[in-house]
C-alpha atoms as a PDB file:
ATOM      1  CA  UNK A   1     -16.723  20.698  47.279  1.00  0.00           C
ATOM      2  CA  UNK A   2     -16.337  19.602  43.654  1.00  0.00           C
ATOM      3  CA  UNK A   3     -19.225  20.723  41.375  1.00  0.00           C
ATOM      4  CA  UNK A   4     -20.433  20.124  37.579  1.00  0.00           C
ATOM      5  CA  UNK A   5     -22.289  22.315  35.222  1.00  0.00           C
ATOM      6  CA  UNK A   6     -23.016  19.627  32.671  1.00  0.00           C
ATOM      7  CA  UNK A   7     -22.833  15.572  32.396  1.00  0.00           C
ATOM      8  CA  UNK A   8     -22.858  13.848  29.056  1.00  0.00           C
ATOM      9  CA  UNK A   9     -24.013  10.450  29.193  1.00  0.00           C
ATOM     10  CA  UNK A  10     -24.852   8.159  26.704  1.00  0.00           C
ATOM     11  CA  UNK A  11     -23.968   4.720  25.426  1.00  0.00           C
ATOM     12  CA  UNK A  12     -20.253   4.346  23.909  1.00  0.00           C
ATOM     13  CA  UNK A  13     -19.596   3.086  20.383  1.00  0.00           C
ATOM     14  CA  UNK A  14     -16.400   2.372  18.572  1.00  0.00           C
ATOM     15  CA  UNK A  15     -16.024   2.070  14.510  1.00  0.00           C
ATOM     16  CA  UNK A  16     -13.032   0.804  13.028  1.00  0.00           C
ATOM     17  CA  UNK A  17     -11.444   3.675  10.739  1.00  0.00           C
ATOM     18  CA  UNK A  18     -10.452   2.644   6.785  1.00  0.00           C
ATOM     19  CA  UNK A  19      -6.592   3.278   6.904  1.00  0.00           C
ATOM     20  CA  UNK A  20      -6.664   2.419   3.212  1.00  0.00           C
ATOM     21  CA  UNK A  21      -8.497   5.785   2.910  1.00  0.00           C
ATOM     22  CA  UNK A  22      -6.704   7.480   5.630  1.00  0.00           C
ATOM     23  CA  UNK A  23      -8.430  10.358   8.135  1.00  0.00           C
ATOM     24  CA  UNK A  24      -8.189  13.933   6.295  1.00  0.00           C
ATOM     25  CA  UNK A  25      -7.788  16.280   9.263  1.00  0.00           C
ATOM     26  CA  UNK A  26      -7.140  20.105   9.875  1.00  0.00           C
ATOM     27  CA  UNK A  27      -6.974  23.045  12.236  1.00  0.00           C
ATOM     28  CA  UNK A  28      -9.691  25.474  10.986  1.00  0.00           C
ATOM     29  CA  UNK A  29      -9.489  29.173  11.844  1.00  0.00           C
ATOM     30  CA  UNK A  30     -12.580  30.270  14.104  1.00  0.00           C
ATOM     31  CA  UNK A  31     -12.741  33.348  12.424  1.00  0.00           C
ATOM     32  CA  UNK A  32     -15.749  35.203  10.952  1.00  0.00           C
ATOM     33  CA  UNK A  33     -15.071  37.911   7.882  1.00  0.00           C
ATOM     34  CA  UNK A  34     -17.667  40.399   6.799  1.00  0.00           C
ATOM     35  CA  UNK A  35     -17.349  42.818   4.264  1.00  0.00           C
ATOM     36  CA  UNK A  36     -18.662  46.563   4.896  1.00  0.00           C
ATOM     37  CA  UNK A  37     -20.809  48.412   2.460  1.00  0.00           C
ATOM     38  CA  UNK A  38     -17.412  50.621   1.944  1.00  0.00           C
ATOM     39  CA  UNK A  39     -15.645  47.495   0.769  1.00  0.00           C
ATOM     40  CA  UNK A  40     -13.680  47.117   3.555  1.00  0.00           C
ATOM     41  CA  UNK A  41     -13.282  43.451   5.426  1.00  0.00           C
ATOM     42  CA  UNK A  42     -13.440  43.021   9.156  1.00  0.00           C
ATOM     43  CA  UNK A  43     -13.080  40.453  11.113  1.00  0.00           C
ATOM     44  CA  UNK A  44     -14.466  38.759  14.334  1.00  0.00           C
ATOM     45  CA  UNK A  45     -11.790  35.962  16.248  1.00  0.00           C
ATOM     46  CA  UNK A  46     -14.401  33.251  18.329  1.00  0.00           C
ATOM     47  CA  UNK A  47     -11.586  31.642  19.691  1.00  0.00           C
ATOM     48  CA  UNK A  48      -8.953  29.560  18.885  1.00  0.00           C
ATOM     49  CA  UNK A  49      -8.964  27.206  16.287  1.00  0.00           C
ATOM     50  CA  UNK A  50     -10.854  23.971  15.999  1.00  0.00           C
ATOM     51  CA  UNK A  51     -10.406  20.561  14.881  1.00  0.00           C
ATOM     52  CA  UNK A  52     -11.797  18.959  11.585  1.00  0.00           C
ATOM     53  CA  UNK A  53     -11.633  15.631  10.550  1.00  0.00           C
ATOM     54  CA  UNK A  54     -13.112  13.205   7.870  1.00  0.00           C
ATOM     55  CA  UNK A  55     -13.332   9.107   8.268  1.00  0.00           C
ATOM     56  CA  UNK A  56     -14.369   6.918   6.120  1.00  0.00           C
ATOM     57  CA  UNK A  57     -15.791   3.408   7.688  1.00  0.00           C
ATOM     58  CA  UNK A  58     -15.968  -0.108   6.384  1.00  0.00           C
ATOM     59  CA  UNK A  59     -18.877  -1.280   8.700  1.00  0.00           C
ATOM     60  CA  UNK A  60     -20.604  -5.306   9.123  1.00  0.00           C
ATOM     61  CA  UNK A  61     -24.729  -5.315   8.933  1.00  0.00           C
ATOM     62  CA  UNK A  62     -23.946  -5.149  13.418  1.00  0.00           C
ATOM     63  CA  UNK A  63     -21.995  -2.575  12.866  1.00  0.00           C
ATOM     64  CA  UNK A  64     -24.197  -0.395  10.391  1.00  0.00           C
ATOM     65  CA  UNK A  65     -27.410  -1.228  12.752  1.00  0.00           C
ATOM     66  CA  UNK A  66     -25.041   0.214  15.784  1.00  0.00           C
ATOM     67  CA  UNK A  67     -23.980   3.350  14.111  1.00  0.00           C
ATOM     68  CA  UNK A  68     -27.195   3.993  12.745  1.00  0.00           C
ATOM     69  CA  UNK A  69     -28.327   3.782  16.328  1.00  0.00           C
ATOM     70  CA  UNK A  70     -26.073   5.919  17.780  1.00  0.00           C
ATOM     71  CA  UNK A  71     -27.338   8.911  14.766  1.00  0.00           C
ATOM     72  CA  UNK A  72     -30.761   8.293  15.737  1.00  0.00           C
ATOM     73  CA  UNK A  73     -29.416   8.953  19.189  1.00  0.00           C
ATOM     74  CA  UNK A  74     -27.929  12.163  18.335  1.00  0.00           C
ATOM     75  CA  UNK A  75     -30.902  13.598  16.576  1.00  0.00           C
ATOM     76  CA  UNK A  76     -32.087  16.950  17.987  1.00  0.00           C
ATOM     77  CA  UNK A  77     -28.758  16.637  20.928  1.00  0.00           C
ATOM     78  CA  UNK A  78     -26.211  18.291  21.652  1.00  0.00           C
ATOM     79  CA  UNK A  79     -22.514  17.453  20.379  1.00  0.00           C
ATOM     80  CA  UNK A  80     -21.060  14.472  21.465  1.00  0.00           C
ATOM     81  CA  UNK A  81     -17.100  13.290  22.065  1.00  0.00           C
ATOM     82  CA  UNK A  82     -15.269  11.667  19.744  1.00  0.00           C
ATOM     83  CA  UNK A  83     -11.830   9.759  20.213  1.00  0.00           C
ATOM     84  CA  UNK A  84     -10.127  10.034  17.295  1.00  0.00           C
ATOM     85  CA  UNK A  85      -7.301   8.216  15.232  1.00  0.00           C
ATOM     86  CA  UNK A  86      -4.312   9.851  17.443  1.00  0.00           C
ATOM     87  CA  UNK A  87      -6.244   8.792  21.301  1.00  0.00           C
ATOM     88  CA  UNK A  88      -7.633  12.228  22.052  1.00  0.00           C
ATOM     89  CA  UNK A  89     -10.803  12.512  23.197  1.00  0.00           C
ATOM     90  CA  UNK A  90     -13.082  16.127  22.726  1.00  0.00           C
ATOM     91  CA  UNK A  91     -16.474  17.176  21.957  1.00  0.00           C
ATOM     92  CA  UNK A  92     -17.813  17.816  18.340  1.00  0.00           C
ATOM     93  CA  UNK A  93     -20.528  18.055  16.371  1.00  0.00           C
ATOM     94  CA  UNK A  94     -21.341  16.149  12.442  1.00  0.00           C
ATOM     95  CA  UNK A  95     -20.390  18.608   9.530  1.00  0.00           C
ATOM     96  CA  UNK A  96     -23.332  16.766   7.720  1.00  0.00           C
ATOM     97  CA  UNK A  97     -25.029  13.530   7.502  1.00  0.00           C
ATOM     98  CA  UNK A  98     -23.020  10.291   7.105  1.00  0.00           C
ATOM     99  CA  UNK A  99     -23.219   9.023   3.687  1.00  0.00           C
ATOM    100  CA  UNK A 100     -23.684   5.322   2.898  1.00  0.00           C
ATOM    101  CA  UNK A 101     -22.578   3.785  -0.125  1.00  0.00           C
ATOM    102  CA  UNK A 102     -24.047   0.672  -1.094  1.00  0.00           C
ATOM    103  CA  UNK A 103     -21.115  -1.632  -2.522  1.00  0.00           C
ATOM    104  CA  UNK A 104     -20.936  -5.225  -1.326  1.00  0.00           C
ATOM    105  CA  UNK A 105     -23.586  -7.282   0.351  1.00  0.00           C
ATOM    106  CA  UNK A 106     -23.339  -7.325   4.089  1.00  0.00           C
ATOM    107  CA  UNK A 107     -20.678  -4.662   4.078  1.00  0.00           C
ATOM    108  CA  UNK A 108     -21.375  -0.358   3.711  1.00  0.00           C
ATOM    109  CA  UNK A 109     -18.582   1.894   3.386  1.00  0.00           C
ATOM    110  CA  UNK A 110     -19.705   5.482   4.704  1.00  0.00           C
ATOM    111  CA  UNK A 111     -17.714   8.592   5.442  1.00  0.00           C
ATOM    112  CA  UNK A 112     -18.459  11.181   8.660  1.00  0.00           C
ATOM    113  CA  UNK A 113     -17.012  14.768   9.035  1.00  0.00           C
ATOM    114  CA  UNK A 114     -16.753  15.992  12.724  1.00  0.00           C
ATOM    115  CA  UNK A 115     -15.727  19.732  13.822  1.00  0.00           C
ATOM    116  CA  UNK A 116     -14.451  20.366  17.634  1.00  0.00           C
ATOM    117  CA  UNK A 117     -16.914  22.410  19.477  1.00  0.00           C
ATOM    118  CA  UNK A 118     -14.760  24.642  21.774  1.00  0.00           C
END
């Protein structure tokens, strides 16, 4: 009998990425490092290392109203998947809040930074 621990649902959205300002993207260590009272460092592995990307958007007033949606939507839940810019899909989280910058009328350019939650 197949069995699930957890379901995600929610609506599905899909922003266009700027490629003129292409996706910055990493593998980040999931490492923590503490120094001891001695002055020696030690360290704690979590796991393996995640994924950490930045886009920037170029969104229409439809757009903007959608994605500003979807954040209200992920107020106070839990991470969400992204697909990103190479077709995979996995689950992340926001690094901060999306910036909007207010340049031409009926179009926002904004930026988003994502880390994979493992």
């Amino acid at each position: 009998m197949a069995q699930c621990t957890e379901i995600f649902m929610t609506y599905g959205h899909e922003f266009q990425v700027r490629f003129d300002n292409p996706p910055d993207g990493m593998k980040r260590t999931n490492i923590s490092w503490k120094e001891t009272v001695g002055g020696i460092e030690r360290s704690t592995k979590y796991g393996d290392r995640k994924r950490v990307r930045r886009y920037s958007l170029f969104l229409d007033e439809t757009n903007l109203a959608a994605f500003r949606s979807a954040m209200d939507d992920l107020d106070d839940k839990p991470p969400f998947y992204i697909k990103d810019h190479e077709g995979d899909y996995w689950m992340c989280r926001l690094t901060s809040d999306p910036k909007e910058r207010y340049q031409t009328p009926g179009t926002t350019p904004l930026s988003i930074g994502v880390i994979e939650k493992l």
